[in-house]
Protein backbone atom coordinates (compact mmCIF):
# COMPACT_ATOMS: atom_id res chain seq x y z
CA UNK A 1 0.00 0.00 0.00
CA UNK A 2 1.15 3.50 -0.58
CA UNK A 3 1.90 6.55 1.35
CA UNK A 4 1.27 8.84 -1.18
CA UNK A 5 -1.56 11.41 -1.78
CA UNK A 6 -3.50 10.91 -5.00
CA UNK A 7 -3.00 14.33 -7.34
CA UNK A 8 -6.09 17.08 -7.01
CA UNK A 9 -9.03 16.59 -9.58
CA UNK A 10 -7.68 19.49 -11.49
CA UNK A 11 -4.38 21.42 -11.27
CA UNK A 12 -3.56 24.64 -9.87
CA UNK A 13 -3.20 27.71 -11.44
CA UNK A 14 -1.19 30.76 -10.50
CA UNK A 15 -2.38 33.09 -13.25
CA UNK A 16 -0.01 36.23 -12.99
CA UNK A 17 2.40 37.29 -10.70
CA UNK A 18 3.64 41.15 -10.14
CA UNK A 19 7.82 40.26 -10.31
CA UNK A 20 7.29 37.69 -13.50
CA UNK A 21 9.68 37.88 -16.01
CA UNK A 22 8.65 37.98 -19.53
CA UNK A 23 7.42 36.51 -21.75
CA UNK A 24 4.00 36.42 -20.76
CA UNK A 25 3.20 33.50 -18.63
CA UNK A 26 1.41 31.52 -15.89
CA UNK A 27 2.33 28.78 -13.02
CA UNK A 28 0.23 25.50 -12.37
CA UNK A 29 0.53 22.46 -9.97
CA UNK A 30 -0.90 19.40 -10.73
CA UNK A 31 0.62 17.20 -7.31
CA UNK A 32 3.73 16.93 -7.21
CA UNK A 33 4.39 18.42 -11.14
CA UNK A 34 4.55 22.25 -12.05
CA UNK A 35 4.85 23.86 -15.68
CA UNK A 36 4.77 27.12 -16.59
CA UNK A 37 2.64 27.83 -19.91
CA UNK A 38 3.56 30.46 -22.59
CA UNK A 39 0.50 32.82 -22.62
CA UNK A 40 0.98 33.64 -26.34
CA UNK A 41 2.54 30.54 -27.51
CA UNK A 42 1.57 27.87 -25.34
CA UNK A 43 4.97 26.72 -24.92
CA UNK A 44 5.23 24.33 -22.01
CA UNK A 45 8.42 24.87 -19.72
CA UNK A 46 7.77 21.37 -17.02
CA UNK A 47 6.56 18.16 -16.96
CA UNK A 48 2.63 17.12 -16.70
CA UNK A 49 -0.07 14.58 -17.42
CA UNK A 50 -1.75 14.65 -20.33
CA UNK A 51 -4.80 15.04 -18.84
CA UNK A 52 -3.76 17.80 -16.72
CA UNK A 53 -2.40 19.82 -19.32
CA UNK A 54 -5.42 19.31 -21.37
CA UNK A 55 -7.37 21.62 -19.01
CA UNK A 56 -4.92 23.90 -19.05
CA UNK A 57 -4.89 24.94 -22.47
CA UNK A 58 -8.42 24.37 -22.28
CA UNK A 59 -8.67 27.14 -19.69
CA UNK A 60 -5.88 29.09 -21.61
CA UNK A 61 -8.06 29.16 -25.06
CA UNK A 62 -11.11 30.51 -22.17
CA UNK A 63 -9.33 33.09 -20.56
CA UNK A 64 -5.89 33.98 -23.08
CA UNK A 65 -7.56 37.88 -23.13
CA UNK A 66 -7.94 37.75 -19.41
CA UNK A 67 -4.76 37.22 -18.77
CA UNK A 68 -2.79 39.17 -21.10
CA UNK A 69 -4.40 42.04 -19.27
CA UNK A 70 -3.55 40.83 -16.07
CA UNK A 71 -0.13 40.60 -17.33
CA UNK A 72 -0.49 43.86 -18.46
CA UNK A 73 -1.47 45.47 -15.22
CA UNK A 74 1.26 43.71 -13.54
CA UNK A 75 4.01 45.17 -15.85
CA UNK A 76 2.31 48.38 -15.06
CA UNK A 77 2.05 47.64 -10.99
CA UNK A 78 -1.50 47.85 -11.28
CA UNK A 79 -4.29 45.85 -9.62
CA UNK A 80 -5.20 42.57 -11.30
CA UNK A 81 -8.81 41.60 -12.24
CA UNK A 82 -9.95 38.27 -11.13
CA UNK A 83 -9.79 35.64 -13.45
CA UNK A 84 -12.04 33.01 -13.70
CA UNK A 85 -10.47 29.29 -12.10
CA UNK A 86 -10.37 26.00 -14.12
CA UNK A 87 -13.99 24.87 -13.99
């Protein structure tokens, strides 16, 4: 039997982040794997499930406007708008 804790039902997402470095970007957990998803291009820096990232980019396609303002506002020290989780 194992020890270890089964992964969430859906990952976590860290949309924007004030001290971010470019290019645009988010964060997300998925258990014990992270990645961090090209806003723009989708490029995938990390390791996930395929079923993970699938609702990722799902959510990215939902909310890519959303948070290239955020990102915006960031760059410009502004406060972010909420953006919608991973349904």
């Amino acid at each position: 039997m194992s020890n270890s804790a089964s992964p969430p039902a859906e990952p976590e997402v860290y949309p924007v982040n004030y001290n971010d470095h470019e290019p645009p970007h988010f964060h997300a957990r998925y258990g014990e794997q992270e990645v961090i998803i090209g806003i723009v291009s989708g490029m995938v820096t990390g390791q996930m499930s395929k079923r993970a990232l699938h609702m990722l980019f799902e959510w990215l396609e939902m909310r890519r406007e959303d948070l290239m303002e955020d990102w915006r506002l960031a760059r410009e020290r502004k406060s972010l708008k909420q953006i919608a989780p991973l349904d």
